[in-house]
Protein backbone atom coordinates (compact mmCIF):
# COMPACT_ATOMS: atom_id res chain seq x y z
CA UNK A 1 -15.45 -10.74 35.05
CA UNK A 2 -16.05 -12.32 32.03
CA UNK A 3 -15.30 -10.06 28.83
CA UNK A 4 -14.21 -7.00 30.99
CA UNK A 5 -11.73 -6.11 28.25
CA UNK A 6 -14.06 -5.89 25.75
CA UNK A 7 -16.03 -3.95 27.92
CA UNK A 8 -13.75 -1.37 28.56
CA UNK A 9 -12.81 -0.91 24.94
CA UNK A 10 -17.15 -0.57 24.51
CA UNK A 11 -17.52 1.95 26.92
CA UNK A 12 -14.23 4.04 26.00
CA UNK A 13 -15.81 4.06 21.92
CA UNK A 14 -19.36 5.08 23.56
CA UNK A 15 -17.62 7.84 25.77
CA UNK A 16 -15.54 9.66 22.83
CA UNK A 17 -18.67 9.42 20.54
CA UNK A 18 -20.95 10.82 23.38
CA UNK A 19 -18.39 13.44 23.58
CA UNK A 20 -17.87 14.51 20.71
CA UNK A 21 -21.82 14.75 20.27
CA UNK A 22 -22.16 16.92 23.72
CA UNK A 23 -23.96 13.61 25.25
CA UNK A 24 -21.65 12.33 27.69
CA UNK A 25 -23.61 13.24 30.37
CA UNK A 26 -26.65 12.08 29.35
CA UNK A 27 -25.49 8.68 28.48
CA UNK A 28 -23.80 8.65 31.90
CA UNK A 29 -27.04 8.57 33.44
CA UNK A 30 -28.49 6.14 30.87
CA UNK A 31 -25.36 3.79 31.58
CA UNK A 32 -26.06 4.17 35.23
CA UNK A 33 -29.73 3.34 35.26
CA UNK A 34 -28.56 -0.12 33.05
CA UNK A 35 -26.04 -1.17 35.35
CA UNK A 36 -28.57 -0.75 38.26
CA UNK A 37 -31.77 -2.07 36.63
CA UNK A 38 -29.75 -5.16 35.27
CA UNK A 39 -27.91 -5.15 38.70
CA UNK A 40 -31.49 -5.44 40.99
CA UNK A 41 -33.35 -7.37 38.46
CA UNK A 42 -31.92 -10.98 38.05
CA UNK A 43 -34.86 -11.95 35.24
CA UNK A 44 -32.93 -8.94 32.90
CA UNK A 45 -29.88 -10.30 33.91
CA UNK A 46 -30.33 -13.79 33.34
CA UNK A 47 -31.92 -13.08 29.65
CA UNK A 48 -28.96 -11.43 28.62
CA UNK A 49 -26.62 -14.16 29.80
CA UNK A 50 -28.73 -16.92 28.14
CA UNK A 51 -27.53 -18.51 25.15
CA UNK A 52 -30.86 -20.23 24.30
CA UNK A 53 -32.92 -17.06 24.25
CA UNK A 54 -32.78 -15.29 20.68
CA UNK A 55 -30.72 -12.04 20.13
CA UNK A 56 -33.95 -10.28 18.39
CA UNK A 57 -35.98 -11.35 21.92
CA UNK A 58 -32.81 -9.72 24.15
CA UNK A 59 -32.94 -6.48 22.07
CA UNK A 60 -36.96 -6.16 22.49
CA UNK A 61 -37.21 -6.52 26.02
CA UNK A 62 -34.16 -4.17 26.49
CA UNK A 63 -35.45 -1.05 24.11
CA UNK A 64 -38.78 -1.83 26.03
CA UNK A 65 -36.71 -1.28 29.20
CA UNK A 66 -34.66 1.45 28.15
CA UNK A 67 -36.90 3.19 25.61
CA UNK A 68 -36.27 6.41 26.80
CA UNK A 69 -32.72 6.41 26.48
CA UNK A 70 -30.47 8.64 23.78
CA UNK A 71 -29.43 7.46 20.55
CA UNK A 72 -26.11 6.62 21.87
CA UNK A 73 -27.36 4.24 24.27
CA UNK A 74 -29.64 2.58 22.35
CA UNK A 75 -27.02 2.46 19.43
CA UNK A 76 -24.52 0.69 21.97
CA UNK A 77 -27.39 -1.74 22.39
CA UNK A 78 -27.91 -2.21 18.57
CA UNK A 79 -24.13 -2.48 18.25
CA UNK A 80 -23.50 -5.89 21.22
CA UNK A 81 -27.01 -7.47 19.89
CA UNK A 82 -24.88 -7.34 16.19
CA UNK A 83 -21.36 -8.76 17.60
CA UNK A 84 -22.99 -11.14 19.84
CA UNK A 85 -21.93 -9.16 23.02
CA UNK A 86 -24.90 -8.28 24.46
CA UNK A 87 -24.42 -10.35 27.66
CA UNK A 88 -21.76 -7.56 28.80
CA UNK A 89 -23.72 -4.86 28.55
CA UNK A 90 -23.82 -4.28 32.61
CA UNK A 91 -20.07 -4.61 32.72
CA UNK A 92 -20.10 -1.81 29.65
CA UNK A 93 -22.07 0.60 31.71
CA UNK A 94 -20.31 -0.04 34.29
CA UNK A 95 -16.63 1.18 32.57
CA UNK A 96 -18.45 3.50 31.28
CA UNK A 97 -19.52 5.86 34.22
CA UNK A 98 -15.98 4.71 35.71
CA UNK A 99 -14.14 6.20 32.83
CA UNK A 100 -16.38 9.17 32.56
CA UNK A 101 -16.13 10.35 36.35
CA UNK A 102 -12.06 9.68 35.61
CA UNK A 103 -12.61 12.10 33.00
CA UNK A 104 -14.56 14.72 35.04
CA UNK A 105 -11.65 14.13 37.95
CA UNK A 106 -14.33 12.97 40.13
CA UNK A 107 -13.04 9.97 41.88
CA UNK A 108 -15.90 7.57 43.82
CA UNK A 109 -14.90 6.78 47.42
CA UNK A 110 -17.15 4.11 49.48
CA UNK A 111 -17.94 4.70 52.73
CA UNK A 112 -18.92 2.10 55.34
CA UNK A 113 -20.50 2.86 58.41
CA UNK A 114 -22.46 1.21 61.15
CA UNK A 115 -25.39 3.45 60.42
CA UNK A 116 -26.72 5.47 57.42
CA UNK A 117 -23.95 8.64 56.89
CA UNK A 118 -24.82 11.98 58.70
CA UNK A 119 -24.38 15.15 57.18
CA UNK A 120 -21.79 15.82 59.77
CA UNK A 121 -19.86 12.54 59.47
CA UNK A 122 -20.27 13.03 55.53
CA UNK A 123 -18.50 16.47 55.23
CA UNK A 124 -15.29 14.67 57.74
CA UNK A 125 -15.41 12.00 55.28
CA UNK A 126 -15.03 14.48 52.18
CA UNK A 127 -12.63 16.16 53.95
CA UNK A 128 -10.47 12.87 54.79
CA UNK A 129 -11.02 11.99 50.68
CA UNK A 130 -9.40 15.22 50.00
CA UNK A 131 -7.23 15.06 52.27
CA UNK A 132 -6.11 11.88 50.60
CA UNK A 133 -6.22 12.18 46.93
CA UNK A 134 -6.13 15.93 46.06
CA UNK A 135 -9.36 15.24 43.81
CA UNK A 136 -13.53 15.66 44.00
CA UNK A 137 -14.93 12.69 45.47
CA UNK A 138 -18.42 11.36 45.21
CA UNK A 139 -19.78 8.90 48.20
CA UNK A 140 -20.86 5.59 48.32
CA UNK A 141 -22.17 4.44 51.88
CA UNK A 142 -22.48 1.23 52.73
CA UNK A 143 -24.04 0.19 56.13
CA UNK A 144 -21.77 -2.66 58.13
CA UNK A 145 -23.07 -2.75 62.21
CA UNK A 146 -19.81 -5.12 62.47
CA UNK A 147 -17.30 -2.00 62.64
CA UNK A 148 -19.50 -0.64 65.76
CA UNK A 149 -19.54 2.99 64.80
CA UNK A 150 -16.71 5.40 62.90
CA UNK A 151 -15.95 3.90 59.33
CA UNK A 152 -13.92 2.62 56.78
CA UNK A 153 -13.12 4.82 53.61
CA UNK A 154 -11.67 3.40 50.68
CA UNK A 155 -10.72 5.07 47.23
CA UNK A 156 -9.33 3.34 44.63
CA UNK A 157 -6.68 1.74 46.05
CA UNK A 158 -6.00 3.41 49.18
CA UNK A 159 -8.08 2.18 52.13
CA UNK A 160 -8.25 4.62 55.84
CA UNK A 161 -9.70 2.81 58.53
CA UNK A 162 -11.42 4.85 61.51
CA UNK A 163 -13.75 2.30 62.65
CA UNK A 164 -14.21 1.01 65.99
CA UNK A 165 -13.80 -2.83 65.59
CA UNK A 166 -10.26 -1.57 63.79
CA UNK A 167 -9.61 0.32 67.06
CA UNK A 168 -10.16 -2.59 69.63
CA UNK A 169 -8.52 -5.09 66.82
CA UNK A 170 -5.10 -2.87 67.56
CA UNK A 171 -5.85 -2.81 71.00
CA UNK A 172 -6.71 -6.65 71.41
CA UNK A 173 -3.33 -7.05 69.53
CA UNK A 174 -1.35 -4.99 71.64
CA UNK A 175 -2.67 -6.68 74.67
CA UNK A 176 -1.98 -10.14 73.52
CA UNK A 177 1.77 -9.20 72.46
CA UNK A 178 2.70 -7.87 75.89
């Protein structure tokens, strides 16, 4: 991840500034709809990774884009198109919503399941996040038919497997030991 230092110190400057201003959580959901829209659209992406294309060009099409952003946002924007940075502006937002849930104690736990999360198999999955890191948890699902049914939770760093295929994996490796 090219420039993710630089990123973080970006989106650490943006987050005491929003802060300080009462914005933080506007410019969380500003930061969030540029990490997506560059994320889904590979034409924004690729402008802002291109050398060739003009810095003046890369800051038009992206207050066209995000033209109904806050003044923080769109001063982040004026402040990479100045130092040449603009081309980790998705990594920026990125750090940014990371270090604001941090700073909220919400930690963001992704869920993968063989098919889209109940609201049943949701609430056992918020209760196994709590269980596990004594903090408020906000879900991710992602759909995998490979694990068969249950899922796979992970958290930062700390990974709890409940998923079928992980189930006849032990099994299958029981088997072929005895």
């Amino acid at each position: 991840m090219a420039g993710a230092r630089a990123a973080i110190r970006y989106a650490k400057a943006v987050l005491s500034l929003a802060s300080d201003q009462k914005s933080a959580d506007a410019v969380n959901k500003n930061m969030k709809l540029i990490a997506n829209t560059i994320a889904e659209s590979k034409d924004l992406s690729d402008t802002l990774q291109s050398p060739v294309i003009n810095s003046s060009v890369k800051k038009a099409v992206l207050l066209e884009v995000f033209k109904k952003s806050d003044k923080t946002t769109l001063s982040l924007i004026d402040t990479l198109i100045n130092n040449n940075r603009i081309d980790i502006l998705e990594n920026v937002a990125l750090k940014y919503s990371e270090l604001f849930d941090q700073s909220k104690g919400v930690e963001l736990a992704t869920v993968t399941t063989a098919i889209a999360l109940t609201a049943d198999l949701e609430k056992k999955v918020l209760a196994k996040a709590k269980e596990l890191t004594d903090k408020n948890v906000e879900v991710e699902n992602i759909i995998d038919e490979s694990i068969l049914g249950g899922f796979i939770l992970r958290i930062g760093d700390i990974q709890y497997n409940a998923s079928i295929a992980n189930q006849l994996n032990k099994l299958k490796r029981e088997f072929t030991l005895n």
